[in-house]
C-alpha atoms as a PDB file:
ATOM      1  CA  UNK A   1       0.000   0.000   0.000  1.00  0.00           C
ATOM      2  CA  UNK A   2       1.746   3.726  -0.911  1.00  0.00           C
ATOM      3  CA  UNK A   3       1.521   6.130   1.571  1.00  0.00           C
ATOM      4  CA  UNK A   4      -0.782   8.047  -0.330  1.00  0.00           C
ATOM      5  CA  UNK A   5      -3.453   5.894   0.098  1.00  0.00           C
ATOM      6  CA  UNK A   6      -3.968   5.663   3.944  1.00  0.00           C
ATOM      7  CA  UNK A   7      -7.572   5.541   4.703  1.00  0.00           C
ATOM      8  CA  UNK A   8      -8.678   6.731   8.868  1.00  0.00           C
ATOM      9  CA  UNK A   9     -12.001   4.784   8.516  1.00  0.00           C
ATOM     10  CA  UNK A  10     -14.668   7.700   7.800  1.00  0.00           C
ATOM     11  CA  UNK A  11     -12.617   9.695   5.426  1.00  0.00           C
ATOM     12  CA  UNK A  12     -14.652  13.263   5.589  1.00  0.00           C
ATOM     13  CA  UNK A  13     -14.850  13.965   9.282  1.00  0.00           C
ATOM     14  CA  UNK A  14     -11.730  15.988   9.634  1.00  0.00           C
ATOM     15  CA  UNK A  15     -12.154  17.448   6.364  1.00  0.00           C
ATOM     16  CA  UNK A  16     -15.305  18.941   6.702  1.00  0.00           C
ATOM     17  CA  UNK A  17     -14.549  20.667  10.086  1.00  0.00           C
ATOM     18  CA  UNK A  18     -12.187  23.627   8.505  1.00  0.00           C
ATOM     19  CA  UNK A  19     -11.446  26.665  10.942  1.00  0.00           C
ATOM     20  CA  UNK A  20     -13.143  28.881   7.981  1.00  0.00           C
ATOM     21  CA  UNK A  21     -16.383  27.152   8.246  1.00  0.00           C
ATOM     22  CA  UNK A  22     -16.553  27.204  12.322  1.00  0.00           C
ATOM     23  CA  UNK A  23     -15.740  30.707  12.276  1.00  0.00           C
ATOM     24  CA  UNK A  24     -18.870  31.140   9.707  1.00  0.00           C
ATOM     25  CA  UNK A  25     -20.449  28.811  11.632  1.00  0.00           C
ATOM     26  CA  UNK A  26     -19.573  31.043  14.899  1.00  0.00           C
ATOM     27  CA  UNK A  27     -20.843  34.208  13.325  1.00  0.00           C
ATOM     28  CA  UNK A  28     -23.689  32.731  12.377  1.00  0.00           C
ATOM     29  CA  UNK A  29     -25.302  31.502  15.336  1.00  0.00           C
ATOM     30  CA  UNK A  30     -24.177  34.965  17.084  1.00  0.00           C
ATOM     31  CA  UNK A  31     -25.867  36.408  14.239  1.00  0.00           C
ATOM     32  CA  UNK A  32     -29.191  34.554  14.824  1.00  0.00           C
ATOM     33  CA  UNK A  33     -28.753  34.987  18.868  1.00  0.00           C
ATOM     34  CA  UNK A  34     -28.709  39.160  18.136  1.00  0.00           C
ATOM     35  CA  UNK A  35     -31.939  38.808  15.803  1.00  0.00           C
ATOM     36  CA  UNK A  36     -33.856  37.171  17.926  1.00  0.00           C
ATOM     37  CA  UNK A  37     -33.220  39.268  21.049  1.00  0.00           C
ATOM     38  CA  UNK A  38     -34.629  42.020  18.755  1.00  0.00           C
ATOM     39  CA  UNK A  39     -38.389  41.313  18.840  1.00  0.00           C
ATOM     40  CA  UNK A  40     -40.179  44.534  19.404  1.00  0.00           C
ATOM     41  CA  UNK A  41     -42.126  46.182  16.448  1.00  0.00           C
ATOM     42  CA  UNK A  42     -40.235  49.363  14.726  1.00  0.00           C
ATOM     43  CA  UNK A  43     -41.614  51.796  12.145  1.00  0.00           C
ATOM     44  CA  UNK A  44     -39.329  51.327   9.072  1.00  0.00           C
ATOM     45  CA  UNK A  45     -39.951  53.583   6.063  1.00  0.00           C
ATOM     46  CA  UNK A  46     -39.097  51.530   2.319  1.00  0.00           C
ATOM     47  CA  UNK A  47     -38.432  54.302   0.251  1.00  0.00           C
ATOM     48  CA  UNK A  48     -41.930  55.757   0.258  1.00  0.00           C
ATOM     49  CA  UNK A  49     -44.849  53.763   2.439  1.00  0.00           C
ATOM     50  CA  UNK A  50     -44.202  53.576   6.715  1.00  0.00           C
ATOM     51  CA  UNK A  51     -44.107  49.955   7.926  1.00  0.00           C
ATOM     52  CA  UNK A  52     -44.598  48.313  11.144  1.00  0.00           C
ATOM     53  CA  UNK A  53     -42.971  45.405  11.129  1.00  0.00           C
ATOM     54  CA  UNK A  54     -41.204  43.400  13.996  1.00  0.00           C
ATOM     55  CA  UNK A  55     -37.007  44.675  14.283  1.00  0.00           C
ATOM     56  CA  UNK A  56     -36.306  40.513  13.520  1.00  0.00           C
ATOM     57  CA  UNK A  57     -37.979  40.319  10.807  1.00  0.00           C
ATOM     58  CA  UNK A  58     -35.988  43.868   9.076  1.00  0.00           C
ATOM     59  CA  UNK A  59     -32.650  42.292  10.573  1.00  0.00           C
ATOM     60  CA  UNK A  60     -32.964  38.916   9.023  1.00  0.00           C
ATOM     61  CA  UNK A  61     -34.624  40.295   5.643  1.00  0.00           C
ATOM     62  CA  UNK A  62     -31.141  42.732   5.611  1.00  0.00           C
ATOM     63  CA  UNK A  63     -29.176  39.400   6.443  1.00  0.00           C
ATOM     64  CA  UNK A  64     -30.806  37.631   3.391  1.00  0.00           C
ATOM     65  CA  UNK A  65     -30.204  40.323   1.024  1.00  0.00           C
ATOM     66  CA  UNK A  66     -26.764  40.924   2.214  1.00  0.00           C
ATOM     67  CA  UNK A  67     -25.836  37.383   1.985  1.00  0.00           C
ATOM     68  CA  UNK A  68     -27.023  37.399  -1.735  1.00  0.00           C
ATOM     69  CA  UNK A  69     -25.295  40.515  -2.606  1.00  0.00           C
ATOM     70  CA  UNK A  70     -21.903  38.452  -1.284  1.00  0.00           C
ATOM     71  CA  UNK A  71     -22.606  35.510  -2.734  1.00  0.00           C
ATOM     72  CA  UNK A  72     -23.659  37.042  -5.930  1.00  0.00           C
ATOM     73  CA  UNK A  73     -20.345  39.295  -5.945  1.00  0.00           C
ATOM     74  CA  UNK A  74     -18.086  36.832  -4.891  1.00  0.00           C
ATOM     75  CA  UNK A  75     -19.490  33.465  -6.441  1.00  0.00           C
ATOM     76  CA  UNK A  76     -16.980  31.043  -8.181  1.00  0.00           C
ATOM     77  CA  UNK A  77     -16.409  31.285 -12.318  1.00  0.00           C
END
């Protein structure tokens, strides 16, 4: 057998655990935790029309729209 081909019994485990993806990970969940401690209703104004809308739900609509803008700027060719 080369040494190239040593096998640890599961393969992915170690691999999938990166210090990149638990920092995301990290941020993530922090992320969530500060949205959801935000629950009280806010007047937001969209450009023209006055909204009352809980301060979760405007946090994690920004969250979604920033996290397409990123992916969308930064995606893989």
């Amino acid at each position: 057998m080369s040494p190239k081909a040593k096998t640890d019994g599961g393969g992915r485990g170690s691999e999938f655990f990166t210090p990149g993806r638990i920092a995301l990970l990290i941020v993530a969940i922090l992320g969530l935790v500060f949205i959801f401690e935000n629950t009280r209703q806010v007047k937001i104004r969209l450009l023209i029309p006055e909204v009352t809308m809980p301060l979760w739900l405007a946090l994690a609509a920004v969250t979604v729209i920033g996290g397409l803008c990123g992916a969308y700027l930064f995606r893989r060719r």
